[in-house]
N, C-alpha and C. Protein backbone atom coordinates (compact mmCIF):
# COMPACT_ATOMS: atom_id res chain seq x y z
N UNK A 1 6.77 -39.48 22.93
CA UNK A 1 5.77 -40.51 22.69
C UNK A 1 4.47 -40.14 23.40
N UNK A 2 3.33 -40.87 22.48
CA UNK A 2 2.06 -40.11 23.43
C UNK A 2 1.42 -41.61 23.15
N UNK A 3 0.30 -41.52 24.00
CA UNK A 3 -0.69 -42.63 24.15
C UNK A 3 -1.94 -42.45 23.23
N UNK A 4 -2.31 -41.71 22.75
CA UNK A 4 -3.80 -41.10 22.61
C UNK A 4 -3.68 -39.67 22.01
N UNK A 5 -4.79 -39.29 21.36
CA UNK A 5 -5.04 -37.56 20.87
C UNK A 5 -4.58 -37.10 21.40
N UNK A 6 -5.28 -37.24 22.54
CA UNK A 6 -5.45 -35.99 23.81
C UNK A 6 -4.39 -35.56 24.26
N UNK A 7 -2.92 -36.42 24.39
CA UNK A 7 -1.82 -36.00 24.78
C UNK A 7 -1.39 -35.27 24.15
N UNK A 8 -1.66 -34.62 22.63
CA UNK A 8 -1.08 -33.39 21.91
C UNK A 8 -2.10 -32.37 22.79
N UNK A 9 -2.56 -32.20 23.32
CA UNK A 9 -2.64 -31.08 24.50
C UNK A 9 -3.90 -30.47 23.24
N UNK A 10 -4.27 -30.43 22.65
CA UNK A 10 -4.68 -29.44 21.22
C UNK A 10 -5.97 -28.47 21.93
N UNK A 11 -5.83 -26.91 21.57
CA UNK A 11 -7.05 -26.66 21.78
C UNK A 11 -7.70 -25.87 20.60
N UNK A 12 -9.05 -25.14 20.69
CA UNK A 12 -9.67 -24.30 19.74
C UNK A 12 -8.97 -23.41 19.15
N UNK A 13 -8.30 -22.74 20.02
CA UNK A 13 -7.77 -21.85 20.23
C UNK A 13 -6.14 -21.41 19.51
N UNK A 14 -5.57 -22.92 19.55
CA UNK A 14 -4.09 -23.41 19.13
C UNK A 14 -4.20 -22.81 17.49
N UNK A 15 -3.00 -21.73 16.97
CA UNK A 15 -2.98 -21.36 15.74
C UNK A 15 -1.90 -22.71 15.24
N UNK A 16 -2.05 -22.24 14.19
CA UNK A 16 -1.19 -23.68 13.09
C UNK A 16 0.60 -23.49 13.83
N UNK A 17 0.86 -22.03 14.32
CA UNK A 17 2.21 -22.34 15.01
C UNK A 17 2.28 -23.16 16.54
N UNK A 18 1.49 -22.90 17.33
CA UNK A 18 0.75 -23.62 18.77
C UNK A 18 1.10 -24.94 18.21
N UNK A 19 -0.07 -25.76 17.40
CA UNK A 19 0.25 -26.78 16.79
C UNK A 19 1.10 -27.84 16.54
N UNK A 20 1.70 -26.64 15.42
CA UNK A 20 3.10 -27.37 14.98
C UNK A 20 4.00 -27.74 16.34
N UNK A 21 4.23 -26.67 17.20
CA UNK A 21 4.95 -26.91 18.27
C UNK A 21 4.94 -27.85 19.33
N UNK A 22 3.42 -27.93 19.11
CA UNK A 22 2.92 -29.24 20.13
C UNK A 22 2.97 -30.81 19.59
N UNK A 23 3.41 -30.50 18.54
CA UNK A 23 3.34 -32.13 17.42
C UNK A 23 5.05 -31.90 17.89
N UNK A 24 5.60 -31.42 17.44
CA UNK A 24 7.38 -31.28 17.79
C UNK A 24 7.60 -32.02 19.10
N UNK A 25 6.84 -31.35 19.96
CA UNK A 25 7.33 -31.64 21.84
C UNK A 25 6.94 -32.86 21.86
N UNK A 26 5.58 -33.33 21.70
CA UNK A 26 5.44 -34.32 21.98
C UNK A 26 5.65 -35.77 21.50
N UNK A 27 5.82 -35.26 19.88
CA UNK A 27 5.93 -36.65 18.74
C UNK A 27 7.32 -36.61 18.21
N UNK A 28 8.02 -35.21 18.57
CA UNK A 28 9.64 -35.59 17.88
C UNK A 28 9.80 -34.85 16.32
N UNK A 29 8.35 -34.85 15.68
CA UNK A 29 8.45 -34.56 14.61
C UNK A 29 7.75 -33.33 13.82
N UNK A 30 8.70 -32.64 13.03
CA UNK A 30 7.98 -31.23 12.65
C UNK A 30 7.48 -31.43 11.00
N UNK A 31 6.32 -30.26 10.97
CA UNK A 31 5.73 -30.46 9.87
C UNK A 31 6.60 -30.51 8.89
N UNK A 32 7.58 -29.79 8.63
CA UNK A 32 8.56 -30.15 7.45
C UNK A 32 9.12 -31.48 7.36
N UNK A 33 9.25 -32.13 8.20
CA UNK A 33 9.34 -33.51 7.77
C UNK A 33 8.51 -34.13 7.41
N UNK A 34 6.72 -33.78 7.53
CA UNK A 34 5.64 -34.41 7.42
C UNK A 34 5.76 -33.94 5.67
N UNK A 35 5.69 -32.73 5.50
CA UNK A 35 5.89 -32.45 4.13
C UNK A 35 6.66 -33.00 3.04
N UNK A 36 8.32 -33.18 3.80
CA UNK A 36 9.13 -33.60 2.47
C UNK A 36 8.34 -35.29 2.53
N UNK A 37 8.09 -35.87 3.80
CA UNK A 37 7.52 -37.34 3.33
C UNK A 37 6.09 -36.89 1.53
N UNK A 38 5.42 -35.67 1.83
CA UNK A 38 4.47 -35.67 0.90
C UNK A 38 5.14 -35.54 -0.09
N UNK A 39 6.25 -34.44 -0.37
CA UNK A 39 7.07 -34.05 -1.62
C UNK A 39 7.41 -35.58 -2.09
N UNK A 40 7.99 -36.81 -1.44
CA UNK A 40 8.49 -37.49 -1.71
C UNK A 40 7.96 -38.34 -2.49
N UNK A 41 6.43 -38.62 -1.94
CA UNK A 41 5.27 -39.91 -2.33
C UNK A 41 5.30 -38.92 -3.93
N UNK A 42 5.15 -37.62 -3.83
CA UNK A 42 4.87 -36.92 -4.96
C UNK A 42 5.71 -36.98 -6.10
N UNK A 43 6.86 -37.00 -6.04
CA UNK A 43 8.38 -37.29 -6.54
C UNK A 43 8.56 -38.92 -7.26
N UNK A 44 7.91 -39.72 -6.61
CA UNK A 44 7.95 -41.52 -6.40
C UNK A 44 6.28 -41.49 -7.19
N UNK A 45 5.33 -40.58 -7.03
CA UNK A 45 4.21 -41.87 -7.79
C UNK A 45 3.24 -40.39 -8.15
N UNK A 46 4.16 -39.68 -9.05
CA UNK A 46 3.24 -38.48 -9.87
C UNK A 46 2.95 -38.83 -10.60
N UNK A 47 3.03 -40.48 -11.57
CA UNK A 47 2.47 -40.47 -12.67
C UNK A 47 0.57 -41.17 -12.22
N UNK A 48 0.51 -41.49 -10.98
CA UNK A 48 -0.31 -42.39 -10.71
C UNK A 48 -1.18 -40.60 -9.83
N UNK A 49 -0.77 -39.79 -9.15
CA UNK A 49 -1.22 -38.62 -9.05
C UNK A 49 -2.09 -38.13 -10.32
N UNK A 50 -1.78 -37.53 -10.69
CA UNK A 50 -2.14 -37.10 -11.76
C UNK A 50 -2.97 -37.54 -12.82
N UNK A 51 -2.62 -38.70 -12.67
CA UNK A 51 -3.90 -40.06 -13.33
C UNK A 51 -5.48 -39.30 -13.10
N UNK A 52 -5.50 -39.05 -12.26
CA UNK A 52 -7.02 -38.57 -11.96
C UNK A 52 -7.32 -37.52 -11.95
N UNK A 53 -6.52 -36.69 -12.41
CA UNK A 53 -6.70 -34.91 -12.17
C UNK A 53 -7.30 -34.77 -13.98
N UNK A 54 -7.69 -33.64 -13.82
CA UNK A 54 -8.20 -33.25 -15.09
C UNK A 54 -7.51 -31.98 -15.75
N UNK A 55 -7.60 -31.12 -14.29
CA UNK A 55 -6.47 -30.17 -14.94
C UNK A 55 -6.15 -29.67 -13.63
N UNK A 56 -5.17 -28.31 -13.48
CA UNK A 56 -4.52 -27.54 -12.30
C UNK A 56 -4.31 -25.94 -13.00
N UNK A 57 -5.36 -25.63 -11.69
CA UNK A 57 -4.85 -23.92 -12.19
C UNK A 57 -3.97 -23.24 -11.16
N UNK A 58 -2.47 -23.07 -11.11
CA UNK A 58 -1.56 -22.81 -10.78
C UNK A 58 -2.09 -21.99 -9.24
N UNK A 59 -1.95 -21.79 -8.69
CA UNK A 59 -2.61 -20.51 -7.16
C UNK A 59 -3.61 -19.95 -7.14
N UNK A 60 -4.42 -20.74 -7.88
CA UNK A 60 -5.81 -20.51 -8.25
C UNK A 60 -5.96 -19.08 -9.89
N UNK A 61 -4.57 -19.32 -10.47
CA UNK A 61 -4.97 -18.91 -11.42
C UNK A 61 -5.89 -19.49 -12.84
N UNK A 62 -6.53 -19.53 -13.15
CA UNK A 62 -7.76 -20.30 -13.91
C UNK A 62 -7.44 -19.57 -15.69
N UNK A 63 -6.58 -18.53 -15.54
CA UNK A 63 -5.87 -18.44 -16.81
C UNK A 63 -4.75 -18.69 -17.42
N UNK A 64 -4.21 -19.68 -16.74
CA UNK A 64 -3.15 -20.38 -16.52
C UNK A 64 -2.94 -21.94 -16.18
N UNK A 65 -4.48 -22.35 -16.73
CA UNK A 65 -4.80 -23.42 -16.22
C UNK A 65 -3.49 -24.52 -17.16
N UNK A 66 -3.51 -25.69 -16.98
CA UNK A 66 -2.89 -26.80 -16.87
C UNK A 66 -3.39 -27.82 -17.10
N UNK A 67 -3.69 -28.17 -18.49
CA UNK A 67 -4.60 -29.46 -18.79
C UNK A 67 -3.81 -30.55 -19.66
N UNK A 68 -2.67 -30.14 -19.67
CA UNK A 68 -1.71 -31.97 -20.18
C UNK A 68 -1.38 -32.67 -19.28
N UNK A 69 -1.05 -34.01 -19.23
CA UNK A 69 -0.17 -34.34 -18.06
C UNK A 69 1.15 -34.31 -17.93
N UNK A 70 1.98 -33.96 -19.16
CA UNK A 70 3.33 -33.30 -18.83
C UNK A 70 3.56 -32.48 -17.87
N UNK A 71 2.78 -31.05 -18.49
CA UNK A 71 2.61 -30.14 -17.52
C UNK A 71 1.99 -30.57 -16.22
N UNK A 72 1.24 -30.72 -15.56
CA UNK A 72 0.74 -31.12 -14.59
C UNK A 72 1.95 -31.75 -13.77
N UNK A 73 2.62 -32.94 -14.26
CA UNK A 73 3.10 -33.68 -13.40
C UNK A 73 4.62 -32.83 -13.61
N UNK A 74 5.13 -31.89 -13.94
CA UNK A 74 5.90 -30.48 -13.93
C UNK A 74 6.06 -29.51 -12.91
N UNK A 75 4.65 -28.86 -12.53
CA UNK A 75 4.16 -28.55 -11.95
C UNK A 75 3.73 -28.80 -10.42
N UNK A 76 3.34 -30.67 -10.16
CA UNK A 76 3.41 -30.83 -8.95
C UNK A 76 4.93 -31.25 -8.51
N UNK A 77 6.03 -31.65 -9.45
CA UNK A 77 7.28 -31.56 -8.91
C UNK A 77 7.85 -30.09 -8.83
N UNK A 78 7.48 -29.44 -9.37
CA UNK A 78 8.35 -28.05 -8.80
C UNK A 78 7.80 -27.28 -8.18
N UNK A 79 6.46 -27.26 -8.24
CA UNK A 79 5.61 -25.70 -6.92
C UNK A 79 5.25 -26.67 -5.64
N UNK A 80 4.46 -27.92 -6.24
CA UNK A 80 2.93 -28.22 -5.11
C UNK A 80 4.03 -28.98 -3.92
N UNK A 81 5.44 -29.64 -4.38
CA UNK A 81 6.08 -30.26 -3.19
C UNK A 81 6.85 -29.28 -2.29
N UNK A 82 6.69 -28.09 -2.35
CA UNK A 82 7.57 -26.79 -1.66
C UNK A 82 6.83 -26.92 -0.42
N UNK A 83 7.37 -27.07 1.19
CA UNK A 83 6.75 -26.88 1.96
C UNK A 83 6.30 -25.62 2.36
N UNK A 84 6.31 -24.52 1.97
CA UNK A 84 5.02 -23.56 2.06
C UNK A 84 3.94 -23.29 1.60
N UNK A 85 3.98 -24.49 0.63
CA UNK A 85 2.40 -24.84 0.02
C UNK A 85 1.42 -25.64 0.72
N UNK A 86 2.08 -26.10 2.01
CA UNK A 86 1.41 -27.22 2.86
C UNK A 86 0.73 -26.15 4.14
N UNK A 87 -0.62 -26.37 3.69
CA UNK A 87 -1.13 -26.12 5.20
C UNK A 87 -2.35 -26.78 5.63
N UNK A 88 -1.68 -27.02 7.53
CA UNK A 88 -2.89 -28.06 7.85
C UNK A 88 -4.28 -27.86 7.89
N UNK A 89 -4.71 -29.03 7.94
CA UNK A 89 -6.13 -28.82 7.50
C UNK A 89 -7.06 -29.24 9.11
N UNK A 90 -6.50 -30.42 9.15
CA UNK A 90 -6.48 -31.42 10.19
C UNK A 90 -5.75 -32.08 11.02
N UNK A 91 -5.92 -32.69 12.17
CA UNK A 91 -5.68 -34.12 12.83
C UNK A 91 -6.21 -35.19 13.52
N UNK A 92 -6.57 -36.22 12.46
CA UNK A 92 -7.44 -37.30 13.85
C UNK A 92 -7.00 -38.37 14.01
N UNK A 93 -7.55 -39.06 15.24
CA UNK A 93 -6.82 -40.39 15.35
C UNK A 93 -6.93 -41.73 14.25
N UNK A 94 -6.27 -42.01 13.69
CA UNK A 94 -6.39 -43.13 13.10
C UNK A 94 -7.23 -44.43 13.82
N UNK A 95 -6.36 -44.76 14.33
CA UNK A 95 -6.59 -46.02 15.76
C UNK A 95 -5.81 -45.96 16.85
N UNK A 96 -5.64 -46.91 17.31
CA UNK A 96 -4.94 -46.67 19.05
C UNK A 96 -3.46 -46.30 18.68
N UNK A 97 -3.06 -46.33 17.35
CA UNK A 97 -1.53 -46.39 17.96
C UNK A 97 -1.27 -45.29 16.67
N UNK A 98 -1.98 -44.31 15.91
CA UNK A 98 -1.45 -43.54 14.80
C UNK A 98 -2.77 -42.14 14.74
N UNK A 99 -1.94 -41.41 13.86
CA UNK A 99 -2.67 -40.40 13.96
C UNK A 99 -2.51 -39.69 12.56
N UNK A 100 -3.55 -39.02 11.72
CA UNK A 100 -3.60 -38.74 10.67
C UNK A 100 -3.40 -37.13 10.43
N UNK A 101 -2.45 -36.97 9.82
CA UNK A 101 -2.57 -35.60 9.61
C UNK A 101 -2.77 -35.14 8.26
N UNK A 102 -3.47 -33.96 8.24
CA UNK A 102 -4.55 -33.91 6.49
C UNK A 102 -3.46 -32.51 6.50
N UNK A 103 -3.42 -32.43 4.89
CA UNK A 103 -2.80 -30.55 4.83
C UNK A 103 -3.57 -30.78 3.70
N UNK A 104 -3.30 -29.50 2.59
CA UNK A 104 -3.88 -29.18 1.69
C UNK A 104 -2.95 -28.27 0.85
N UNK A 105 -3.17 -27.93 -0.17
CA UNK A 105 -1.69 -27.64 -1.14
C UNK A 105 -2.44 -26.07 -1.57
N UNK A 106 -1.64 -25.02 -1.35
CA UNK A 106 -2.18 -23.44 -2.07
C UNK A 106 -2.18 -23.68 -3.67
N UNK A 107 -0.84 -24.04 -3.85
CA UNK A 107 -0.59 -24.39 -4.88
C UNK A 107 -1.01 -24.58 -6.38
N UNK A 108 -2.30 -25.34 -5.58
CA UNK A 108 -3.50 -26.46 -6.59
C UNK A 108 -4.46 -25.33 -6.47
N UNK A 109 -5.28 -24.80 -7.67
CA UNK A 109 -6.13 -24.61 -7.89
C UNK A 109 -6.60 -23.39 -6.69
N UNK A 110 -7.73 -23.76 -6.04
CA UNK A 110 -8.18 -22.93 -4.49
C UNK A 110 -7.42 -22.76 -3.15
N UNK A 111 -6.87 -24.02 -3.64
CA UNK A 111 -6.14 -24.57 -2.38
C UNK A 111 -7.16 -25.42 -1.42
N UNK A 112 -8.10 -26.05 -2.01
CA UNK A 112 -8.90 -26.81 -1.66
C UNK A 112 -9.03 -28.37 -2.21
N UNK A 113 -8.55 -27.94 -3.21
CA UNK A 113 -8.75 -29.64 -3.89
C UNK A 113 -7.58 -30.47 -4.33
N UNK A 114 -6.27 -30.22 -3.42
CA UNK A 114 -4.80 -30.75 -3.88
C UNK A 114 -4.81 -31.27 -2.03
N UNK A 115 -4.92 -32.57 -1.50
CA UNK A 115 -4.77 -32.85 -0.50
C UNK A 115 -3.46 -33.86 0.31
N UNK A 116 -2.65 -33.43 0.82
CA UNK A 116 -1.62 -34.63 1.30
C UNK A 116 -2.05 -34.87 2.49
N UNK A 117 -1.82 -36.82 2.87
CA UNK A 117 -1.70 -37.07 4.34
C UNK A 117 -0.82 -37.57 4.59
N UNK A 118 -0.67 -37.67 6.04
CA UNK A 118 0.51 -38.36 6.88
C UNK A 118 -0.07 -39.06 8.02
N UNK A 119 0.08 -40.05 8.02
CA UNK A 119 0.33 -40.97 8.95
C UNK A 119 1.81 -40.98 10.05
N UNK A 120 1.17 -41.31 10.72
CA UNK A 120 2.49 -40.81 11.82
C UNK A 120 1.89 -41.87 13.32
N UNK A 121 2.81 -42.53 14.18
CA UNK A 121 2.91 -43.03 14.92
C UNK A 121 2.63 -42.75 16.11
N UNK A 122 2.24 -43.27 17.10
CA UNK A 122 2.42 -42.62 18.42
C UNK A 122 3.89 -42.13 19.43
N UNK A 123 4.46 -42.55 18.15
CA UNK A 123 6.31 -42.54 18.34
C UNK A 123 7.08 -41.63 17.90
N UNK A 124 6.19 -40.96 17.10
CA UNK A 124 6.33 -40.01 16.18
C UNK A 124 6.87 -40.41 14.66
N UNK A 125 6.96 -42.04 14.66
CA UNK A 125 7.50 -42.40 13.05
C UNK A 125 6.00 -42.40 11.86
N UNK A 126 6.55 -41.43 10.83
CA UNK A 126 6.37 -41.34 9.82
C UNK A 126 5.67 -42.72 9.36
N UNK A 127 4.60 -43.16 9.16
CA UNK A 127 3.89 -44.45 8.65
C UNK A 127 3.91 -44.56 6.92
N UNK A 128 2.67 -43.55 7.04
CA UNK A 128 2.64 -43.66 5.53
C UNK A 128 2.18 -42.03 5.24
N UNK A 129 2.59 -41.74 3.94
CA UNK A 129 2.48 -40.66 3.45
C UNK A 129 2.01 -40.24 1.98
N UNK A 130 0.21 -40.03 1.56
CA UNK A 130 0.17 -40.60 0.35
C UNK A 130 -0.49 -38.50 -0.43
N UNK A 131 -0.65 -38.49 -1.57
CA UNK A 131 -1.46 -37.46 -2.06
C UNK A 131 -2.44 -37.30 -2.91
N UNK A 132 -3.31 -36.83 -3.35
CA UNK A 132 -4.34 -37.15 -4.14
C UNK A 132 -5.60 -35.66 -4.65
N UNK A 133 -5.73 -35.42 -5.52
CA UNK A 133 -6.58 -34.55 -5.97
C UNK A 133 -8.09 -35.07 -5.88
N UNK A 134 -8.41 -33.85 -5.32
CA UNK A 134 -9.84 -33.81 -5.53
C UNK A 134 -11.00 -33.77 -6.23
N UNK A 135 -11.68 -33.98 -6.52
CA UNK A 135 -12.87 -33.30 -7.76
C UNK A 135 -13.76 -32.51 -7.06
């Protein structure tokens, strides 16, 4: 349990493994659990995902693009919920008692415009966990 940011110790310096390790020690919880919560929201409300996308070019292939929503919502159930498509982007504090963590999906397009968050506790419980494409 932590009080505040600052107790994840975080510095400039910290690579995404530093990180991860320091979210583990101190919150209980590792990014793969932050992930399958994203796989899950993704799994539970791809038709409402996808609602807003226009299209998806597979790992940034753009000749291979993806402009139905069959496909699309295909696609984010079988590649974009794999947790090695998740990498962080971010972490900031929500408010006094939660903390937001941003990733971003390779997956999608650049790997810039497919974004999951997590909400997470000062307890380390899982809050909320939602996903959403970019334009």
């Amino acid at each position: 349990m932590i009080e505040s940011f600052k107790d994840l110790d975080l510095t400039k310096e910290d690579e995404a493994e530093d990180i991860e390790r320091k979210v583990k020690e101190k919150l209980g919880l590792s990014f793969n659990q932050m992930h399958e919560s994203l796989a899950n929201y993704i799994n539970d409300n791809v038709d409402i995902v996808v609602a807003d996308m226009i299209n998806v070019a597979p790992y940034g292939d753009y000749g291979e693009l993806i402009e139905d929503i069959g496909g699309m919502v295909d696609f984010l159930k079988l590649e974009v919920i794999k947790p090695e498509n998740w990498k962080l982007e971010g972490i900031k504090s929500m408010n006094e008692q939660a903390l937001q963590f941003r990733f971003s999906s390779d997956a999608v397009d650049d790997g810039d415009t497919f974004k999951g968050f997590v909400v997470v506790s000062f307890t380390g419980k899982i809050q909320h966990a939602f996903c959403h494409g970019e334009c």
